[in-house]
Protein backbone atom coordinates (compact mmCIF):
# COMPACT_ATOMS: atom_id res chain seq x y z
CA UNK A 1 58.66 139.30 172.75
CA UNK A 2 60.36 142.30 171.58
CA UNK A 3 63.92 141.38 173.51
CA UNK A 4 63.39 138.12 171.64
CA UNK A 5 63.14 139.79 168.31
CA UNK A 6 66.37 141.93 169.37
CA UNK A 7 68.13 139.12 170.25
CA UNK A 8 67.51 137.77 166.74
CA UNK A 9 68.46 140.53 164.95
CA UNK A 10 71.69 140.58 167.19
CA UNK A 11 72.72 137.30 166.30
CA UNK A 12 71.36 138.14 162.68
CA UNK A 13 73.99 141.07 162.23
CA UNK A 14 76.63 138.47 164.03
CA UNK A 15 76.18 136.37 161.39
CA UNK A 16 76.61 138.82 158.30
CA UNK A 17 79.37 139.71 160.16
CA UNK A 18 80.67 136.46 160.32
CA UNK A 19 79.81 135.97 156.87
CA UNK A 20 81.62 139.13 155.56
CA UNK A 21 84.63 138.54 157.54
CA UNK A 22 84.85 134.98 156.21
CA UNK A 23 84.30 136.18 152.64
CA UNK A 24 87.01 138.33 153.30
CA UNK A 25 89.51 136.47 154.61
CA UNK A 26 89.03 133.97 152.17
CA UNK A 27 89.14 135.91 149.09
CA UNK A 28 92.61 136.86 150.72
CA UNK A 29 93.76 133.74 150.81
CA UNK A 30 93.18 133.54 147.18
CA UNK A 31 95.17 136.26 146.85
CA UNK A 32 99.26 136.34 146.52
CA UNK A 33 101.22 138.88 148.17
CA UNK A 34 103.20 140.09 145.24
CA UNK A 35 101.24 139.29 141.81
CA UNK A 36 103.07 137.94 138.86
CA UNK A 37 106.20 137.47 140.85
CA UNK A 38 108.81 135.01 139.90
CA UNK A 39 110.83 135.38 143.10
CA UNK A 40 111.67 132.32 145.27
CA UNK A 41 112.19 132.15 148.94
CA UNK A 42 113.43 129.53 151.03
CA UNK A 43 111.23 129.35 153.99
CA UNK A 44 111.86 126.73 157.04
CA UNK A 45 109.13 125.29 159.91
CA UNK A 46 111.35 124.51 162.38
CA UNK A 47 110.77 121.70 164.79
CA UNK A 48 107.96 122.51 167.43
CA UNK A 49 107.21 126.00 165.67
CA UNK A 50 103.47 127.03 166.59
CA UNK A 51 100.62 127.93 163.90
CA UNK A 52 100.66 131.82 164.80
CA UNK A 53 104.92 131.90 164.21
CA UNK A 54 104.55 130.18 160.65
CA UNK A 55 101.99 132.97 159.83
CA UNK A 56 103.89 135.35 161.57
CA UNK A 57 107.27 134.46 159.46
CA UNK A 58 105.25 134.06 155.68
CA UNK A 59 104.39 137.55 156.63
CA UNK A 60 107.83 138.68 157.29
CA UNK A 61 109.38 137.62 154.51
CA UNK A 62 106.49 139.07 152.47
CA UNK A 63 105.03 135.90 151.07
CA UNK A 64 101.69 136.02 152.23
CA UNK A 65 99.05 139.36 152.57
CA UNK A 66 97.30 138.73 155.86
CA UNK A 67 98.67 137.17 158.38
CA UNK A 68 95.72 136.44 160.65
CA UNK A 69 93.63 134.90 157.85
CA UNK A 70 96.66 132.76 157.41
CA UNK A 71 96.26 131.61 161.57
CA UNK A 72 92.45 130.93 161.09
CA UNK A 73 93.23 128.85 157.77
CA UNK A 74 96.00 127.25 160.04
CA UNK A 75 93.32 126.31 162.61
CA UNK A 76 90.11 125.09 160.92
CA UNK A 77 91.49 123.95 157.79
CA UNK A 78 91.25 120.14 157.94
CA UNK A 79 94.92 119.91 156.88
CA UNK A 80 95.82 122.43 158.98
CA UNK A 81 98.01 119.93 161.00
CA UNK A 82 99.57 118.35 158.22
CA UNK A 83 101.98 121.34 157.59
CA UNK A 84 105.62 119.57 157.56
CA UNK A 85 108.86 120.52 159.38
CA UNK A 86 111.43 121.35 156.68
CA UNK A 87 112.60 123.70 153.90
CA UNK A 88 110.24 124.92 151.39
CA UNK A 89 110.99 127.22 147.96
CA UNK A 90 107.91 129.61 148.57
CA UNK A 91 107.20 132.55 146.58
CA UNK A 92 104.87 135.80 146.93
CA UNK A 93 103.35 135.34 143.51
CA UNK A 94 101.50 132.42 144.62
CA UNK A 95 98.23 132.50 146.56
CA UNK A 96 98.15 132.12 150.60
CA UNK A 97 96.07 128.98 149.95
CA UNK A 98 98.84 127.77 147.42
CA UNK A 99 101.30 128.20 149.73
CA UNK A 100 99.42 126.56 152.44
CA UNK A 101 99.29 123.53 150.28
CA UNK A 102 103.33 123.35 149.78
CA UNK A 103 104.08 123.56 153.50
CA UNK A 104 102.52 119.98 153.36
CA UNK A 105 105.23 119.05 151.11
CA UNK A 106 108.79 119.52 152.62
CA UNK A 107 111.70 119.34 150.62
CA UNK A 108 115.29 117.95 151.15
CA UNK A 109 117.20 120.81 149.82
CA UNK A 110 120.80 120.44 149.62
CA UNK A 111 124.27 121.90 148.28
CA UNK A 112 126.73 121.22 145.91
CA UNK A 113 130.34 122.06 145.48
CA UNK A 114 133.35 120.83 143.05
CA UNK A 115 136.63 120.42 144.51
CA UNK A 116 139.00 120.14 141.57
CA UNK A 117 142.37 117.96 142.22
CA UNK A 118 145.74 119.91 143.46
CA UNK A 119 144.06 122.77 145.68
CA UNK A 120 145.36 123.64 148.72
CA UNK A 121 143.20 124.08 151.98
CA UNK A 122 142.47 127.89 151.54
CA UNK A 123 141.85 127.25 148.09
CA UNK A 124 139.56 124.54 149.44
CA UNK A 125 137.64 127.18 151.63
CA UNK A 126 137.51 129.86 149.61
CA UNK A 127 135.10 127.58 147.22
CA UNK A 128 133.14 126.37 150.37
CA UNK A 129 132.67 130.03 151.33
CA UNK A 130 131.39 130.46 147.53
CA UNK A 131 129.05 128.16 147.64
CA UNK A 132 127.80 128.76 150.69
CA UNK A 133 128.53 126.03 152.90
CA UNK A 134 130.44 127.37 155.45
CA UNK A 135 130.53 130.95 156.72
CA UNK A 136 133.90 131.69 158.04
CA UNK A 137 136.95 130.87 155.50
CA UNK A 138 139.30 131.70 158.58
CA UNK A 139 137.63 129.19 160.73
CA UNK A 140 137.41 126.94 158.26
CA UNK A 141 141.29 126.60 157.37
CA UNK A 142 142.00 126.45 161.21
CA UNK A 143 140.13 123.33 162.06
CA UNK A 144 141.52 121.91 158.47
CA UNK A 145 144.76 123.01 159.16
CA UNK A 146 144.60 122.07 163.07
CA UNK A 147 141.60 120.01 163.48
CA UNK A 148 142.30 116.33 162.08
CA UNK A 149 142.32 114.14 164.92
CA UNK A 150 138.96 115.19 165.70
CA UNK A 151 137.75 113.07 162.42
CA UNK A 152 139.58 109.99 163.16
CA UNK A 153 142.97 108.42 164.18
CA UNK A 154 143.66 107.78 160.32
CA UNK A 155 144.16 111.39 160.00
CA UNK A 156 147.12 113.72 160.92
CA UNK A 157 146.47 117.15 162.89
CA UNK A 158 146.05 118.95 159.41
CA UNK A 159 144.13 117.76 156.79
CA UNK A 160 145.99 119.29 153.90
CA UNK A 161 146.13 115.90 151.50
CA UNK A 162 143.24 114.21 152.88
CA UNK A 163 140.53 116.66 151.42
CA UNK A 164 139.66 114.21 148.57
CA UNK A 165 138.81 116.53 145.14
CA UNK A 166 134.86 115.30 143.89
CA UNK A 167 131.74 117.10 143.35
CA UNK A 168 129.79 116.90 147.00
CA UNK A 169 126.28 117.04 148.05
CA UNK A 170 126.14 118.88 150.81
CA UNK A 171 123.26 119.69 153.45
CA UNK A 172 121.38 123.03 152.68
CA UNK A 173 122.86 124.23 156.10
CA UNK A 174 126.01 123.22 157.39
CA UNK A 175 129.01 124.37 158.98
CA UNK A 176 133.17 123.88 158.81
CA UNK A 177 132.69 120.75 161.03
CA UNK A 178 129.96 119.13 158.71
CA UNK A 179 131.92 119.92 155.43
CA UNK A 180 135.12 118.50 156.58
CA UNK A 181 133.68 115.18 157.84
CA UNK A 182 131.94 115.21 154.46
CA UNK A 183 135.42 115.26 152.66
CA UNK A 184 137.13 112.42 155.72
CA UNK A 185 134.54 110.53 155.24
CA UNK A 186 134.57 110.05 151.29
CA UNK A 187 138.13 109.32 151.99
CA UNK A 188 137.99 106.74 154.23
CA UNK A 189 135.67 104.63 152.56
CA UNK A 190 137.57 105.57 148.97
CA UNK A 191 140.90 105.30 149.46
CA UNK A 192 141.28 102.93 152.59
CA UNK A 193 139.84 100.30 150.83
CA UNK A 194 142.76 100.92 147.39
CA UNK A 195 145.55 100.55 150.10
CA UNK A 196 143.98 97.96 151.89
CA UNK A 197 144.26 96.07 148.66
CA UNK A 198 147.79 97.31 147.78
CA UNK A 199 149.59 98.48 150.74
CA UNK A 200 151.43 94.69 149.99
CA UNK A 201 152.81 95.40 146.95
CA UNK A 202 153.20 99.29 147.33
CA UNK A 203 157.24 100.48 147.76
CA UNK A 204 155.94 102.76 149.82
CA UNK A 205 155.88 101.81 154.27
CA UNK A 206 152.61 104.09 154.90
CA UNK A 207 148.89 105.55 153.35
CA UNK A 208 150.71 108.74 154.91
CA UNK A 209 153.64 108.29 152.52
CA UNK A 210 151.33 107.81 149.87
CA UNK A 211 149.16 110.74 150.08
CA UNK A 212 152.28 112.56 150.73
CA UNK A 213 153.99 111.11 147.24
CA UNK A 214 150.78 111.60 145.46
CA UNK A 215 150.29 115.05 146.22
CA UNK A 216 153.27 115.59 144.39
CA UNK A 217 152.38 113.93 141.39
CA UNK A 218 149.05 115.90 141.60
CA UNK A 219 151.08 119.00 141.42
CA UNK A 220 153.62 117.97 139.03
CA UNK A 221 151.70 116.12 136.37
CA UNK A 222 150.23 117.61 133.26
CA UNK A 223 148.21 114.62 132.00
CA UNK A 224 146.74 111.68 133.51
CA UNK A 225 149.64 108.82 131.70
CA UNK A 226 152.00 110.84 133.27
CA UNK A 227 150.90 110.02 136.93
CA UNK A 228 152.46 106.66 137.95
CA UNK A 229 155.60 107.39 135.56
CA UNK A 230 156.36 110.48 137.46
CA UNK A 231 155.73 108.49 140.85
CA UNK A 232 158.08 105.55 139.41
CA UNK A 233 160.37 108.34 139.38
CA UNK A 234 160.13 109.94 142.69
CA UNK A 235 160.44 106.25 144.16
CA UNK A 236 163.54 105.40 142.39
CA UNK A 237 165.22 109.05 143.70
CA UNK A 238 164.09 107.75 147.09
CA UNK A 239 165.06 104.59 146.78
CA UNK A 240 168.86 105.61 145.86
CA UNK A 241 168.69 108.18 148.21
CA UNK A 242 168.72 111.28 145.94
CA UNK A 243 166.77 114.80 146.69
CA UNK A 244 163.36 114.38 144.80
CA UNK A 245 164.31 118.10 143.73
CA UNK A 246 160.21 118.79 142.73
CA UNK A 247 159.64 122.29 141.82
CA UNK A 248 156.13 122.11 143.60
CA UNK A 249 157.32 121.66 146.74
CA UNK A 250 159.23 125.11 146.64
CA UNK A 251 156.01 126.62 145.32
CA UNK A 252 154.14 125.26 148.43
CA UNK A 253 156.98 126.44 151.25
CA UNK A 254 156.84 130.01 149.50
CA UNK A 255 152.85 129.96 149.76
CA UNK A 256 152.63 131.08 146.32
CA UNK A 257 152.78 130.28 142.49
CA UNK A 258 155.24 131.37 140.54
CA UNK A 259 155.38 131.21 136.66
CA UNK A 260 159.40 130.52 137.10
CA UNK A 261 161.63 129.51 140.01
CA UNK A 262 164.76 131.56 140.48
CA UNK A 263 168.00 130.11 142.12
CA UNK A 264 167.52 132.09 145.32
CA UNK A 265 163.81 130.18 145.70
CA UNK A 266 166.11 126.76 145.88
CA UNK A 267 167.59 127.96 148.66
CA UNK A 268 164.50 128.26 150.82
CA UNK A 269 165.63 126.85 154.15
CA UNK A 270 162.22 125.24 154.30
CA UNK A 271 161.75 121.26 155.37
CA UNK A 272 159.11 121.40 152.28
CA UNK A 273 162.51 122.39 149.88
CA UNK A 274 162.71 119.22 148.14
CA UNK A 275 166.21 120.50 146.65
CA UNK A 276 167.57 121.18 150.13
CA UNK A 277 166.17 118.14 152.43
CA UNK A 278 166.49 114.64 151.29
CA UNK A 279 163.05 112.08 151.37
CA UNK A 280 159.87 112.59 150.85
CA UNK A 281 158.80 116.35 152.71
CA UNK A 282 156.77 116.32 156.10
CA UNK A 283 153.55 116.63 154.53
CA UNK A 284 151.44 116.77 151.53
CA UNK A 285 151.70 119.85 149.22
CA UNK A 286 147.99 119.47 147.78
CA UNK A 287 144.99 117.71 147.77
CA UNK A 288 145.72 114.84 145.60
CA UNK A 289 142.65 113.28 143.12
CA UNK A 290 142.20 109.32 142.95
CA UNK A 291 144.48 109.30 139.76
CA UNK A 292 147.51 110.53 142.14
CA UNK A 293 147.20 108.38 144.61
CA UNK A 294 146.62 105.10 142.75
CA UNK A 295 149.37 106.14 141.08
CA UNK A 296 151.71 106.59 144.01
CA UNK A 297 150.54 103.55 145.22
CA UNK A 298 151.40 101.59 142.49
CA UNK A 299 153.93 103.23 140.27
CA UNK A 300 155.35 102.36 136.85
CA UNK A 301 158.49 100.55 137.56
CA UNK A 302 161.93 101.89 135.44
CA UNK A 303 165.12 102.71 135.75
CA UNK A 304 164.40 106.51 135.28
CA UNK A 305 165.58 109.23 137.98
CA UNK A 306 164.30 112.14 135.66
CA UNK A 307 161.06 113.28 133.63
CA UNK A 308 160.51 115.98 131.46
């Protein structure tokens, strides 16, 4: 009898320690890792993570005390298996069992980024890089600047033109690739459409002649009336065969703004030199907003050659 009565106190003393470590564990799940804090964290479950590397990553990035009570909870919690693949906004001041609780709610957690009209494609990646959608400005203006075809046989090798100026939503993680077919994309189904309607009654042969003529008015125009006067313009110098002589395209072969032109910038031997080369130049000089190119599309008609 007495191995009996050992055997019960064995499994006795199993149990309070069973007990105890339960009690433990779960008053550390009650717990946060960092009390009072206001701090948020993104924190992503990958596709086909495991129980023990979401535990093992809270307790990287600080968010949760214990990372083993954080397995077991995992493992015999009845919802254990409802924990979502996705991006969560986590932080250490809440408790391990609060943040078990959000991991069953995954949020779509994007970007967003204005593009104001008349930038130019470094301008264009310098306020991706801000925002945080791409990583590389360099690579960025190469596959903008080299890249085009790759997004369609609408566009031209560079994209300089086509980078239509909006606020975007963006996916919390993208890259150059993603962002670009983000800005072709809102052009195709924005602007194709307008010339598809007007291409008829346009004096312009080509959407490429448009975009070109309209990032011209973007540059040149100070308010939006001006737009399809200053295109009416730049049509009727075309149509007579005159240089458009447009200060902005001298600013865009230099690669620079300049508060004043001198005479020696006029004589930039430069197929973007507007005073030197007659027609329209070989490509656009910004990034042109809807206003500019419905204008250029359908200008005022006069008899003007000159604005002020």
């Amino acid at each position: 009898m007495k191995w009996l009565f050992r055997a019960f106190l064995v499994l006795m003393m199993l149990a309070l320690v069973a007990v105890g470590a339960g009690y433990h564990y779960g008053q550390t799940l009650l717990l946060p890792a960092e009390p009072g804090s206001q701090k948020k964290v993104l924190f992503e479950i990958k596709p086909g993570m495991l129980g023990h590397e979401v535990a093992q990553d809270l307790a990287r990035q600080g968010l949760i005390k214990d990372e083993l009570a954080f397995r077991m909870l995992l493992r015999f919690h009845p919802q254990g298996k409802d924990v979502r693949v996705g991006y969560f906004e986590l932080s250490p001041g809440d408790s391990a069992f609060e943040i078990f609780q959000k991991l069953q709610h995954a949020k779509d957690l994007t970007r967003h980024a204005t593009f104001p009209e008349g930038l130019v494609i470094p301008q264009v990646a310098a306020i991706a890089k801000k925002a945080q959608l791409i990583l590389e400005e360099a690579k960025f203006r190469d596959l903008a600047s080299h890249g085009g075809k790759s997004f369609g046989d609408l566009f031209p090798e560079s994209l300089e033109g086509y980078l239509l100026p909006d606020t975007y939503e963006f996916p919390y993680k993208c890259d150059e690739k993603v962002v670009l077919r983000r800005f072709t994309d809102e052009f195709k189904s924005r602007v194709l459409p307008l010339w598809e309607k007007r291409k008829a009654k346009s004096p312009l042969k080509s959407l490429r002649e448009v975009v070109i003529l309209a990032s011209l008015v973007e540059r040149e125009a100070q308010v939006p009336r001006e737009r399809p006067v200053i295109a009416g313009v730049y049509v009727n110098r075309l149509r007579i065969g005159m240089m458009l002589q447009c200060d902005a395209t001298i600013q865009y072969a230099l690669g620079k703004q300049k508060a004043v032109l001198l005479y020696s910038d006029l004589e930039l031997d430069s197929p973007y030199n507007s005073y030197k080369y007659y027609g329209l130049p070989p490509g656009p000089i910004a990034n042109p907003g809807m206003s500019s190119l419905e204008a250029a599309m359908s200008p005022t008609p006069s008899k003007y050659l000159f604005y002020v």
